[in-house]
C-alpha atoms as a PDB file:
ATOM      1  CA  UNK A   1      -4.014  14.564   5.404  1.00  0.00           C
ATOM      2  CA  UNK A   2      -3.679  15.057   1.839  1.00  0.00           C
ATOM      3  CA  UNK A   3      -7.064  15.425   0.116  1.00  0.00           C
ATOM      4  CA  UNK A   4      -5.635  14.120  -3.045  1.00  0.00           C
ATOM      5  CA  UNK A   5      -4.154  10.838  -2.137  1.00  0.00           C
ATOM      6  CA  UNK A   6      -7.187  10.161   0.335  1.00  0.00           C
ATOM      7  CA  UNK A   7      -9.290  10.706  -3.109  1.00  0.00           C
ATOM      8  CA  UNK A   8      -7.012   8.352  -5.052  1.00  0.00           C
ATOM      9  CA  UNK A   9      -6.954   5.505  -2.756  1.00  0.00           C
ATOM     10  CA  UNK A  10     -10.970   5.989  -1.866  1.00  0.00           C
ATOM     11  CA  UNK A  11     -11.497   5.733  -5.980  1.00  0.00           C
ATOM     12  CA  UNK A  12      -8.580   2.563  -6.987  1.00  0.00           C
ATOM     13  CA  UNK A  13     -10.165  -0.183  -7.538  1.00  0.00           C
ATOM     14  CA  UNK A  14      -9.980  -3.397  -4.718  1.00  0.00           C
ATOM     15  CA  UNK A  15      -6.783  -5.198  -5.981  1.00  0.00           C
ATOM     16  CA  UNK A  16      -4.850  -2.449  -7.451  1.00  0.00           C
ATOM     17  CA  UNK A  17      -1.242  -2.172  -5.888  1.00  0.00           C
ATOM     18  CA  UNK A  18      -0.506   0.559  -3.759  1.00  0.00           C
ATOM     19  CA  UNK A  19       1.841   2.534  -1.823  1.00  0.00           C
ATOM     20  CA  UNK A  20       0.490   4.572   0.699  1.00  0.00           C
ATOM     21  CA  UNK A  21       2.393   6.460   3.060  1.00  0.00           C
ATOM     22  CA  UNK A  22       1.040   7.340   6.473  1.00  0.00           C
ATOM     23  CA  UNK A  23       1.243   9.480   9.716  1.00  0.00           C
ATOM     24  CA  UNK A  24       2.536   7.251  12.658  1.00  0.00           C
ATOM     25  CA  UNK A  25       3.655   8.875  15.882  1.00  0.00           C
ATOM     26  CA  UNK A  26       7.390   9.928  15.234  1.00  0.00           C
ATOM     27  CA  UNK A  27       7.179  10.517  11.742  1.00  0.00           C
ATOM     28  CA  UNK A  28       6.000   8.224   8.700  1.00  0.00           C
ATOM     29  CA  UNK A  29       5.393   4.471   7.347  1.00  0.00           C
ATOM     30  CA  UNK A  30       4.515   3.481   3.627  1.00  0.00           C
ATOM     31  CA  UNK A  31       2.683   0.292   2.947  1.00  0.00           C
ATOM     32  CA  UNK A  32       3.163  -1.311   0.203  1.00  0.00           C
ATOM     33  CA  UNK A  33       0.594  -3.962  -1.171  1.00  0.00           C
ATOM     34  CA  UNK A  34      -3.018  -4.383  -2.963  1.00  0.00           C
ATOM     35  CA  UNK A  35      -5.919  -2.472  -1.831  1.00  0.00           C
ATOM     36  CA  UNK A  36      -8.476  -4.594  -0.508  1.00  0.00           C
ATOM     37  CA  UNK A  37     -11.422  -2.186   0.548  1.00  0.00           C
ATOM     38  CA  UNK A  38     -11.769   1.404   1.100  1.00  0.00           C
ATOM     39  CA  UNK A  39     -14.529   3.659   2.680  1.00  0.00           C
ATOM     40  CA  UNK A  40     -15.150   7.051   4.183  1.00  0.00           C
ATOM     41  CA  UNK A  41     -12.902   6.333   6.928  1.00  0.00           C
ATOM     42  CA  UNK A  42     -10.271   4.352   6.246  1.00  0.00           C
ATOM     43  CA  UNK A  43      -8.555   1.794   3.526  1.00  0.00           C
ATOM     44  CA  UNK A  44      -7.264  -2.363   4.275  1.00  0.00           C
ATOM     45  CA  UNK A  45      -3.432  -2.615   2.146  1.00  0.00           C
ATOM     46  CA  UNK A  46      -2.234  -6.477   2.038  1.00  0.00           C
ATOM     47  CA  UNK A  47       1.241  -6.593   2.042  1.00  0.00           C
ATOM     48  CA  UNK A  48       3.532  -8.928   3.000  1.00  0.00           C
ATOM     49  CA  UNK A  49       3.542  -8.867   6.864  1.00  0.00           C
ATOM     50  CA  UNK A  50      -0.478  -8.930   6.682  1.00  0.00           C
ATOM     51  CA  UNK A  51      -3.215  -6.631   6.676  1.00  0.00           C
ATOM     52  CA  UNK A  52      -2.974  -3.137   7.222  1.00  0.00           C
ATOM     53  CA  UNK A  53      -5.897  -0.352   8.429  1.00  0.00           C
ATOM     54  CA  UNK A  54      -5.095   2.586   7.778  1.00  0.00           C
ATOM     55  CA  UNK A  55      -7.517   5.991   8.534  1.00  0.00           C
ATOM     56  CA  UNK A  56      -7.742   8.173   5.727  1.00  0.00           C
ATOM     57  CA  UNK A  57      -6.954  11.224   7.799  1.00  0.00           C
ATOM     58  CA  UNK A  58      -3.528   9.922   7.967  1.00  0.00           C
ATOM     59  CA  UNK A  59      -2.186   9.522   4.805  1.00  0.00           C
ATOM     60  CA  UNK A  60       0.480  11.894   3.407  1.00  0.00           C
ATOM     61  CA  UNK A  61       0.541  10.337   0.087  1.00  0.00           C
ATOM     62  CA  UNK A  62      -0.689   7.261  -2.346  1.00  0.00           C
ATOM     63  CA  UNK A  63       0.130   5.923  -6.142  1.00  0.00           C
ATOM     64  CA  UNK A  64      -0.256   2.795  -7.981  1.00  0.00           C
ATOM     65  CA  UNK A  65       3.373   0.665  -8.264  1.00  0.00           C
ATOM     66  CA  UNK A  66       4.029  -2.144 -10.832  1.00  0.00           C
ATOM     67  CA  UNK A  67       3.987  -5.578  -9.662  1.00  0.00           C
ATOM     68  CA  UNK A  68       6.675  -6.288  -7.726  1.00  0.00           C
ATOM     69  CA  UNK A  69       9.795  -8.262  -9.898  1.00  0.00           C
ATOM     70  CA  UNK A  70       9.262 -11.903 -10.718  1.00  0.00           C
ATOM     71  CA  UNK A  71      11.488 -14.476  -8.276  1.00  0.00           C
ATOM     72  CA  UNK A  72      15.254 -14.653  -9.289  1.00  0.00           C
ATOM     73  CA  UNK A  73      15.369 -18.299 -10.290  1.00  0.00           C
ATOM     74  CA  UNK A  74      17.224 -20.773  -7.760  1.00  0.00           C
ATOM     75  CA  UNK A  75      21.516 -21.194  -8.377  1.00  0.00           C
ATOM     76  CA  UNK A  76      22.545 -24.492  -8.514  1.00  0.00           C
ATOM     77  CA  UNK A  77      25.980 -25.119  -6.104  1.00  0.00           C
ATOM     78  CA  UNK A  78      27.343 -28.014  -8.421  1.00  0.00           C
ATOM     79  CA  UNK A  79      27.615 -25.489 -11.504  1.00  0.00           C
END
């Protein structure tokens, strides 16, 4: 765990977008999305597949990311 990005995550506030990146068995997995609660154990990311739990004692490492890009607007096939 890194004490650090544990610390960050445990004091952004609900609704600030994340990306935390995690132990999993194998290796590592980032999540990308907005904090939606924190506590001494562990932190809830909404990204786009759903809700994520993840237990403090596995992250690696955590920083706040812009909003993601604005939707390319639609092409039209007749132009």
């Amino acid at each position: 765990m890194s004490a650090a990005a544990a610390r960050f995550v445990m004091d952004a506030e609900p609704g600030t977008r994340i990306v935390v990146r995690r132990r999993i068995e194998g290796g590592v997995t980032d999540a990308v999305g907005y904090l939606r609660s924190c506590d001494e154990s562990e932190c809830v990311v909404e990204t786009k597949r759903g809700l994520v739990s993840i237990a403090l004692a596995d992250i690696v490492a955590a920083k706040e990311v812009p909003p993601p890009p604005a939707p390319r607007p639609r092409r039209r096939l007749d132009d």
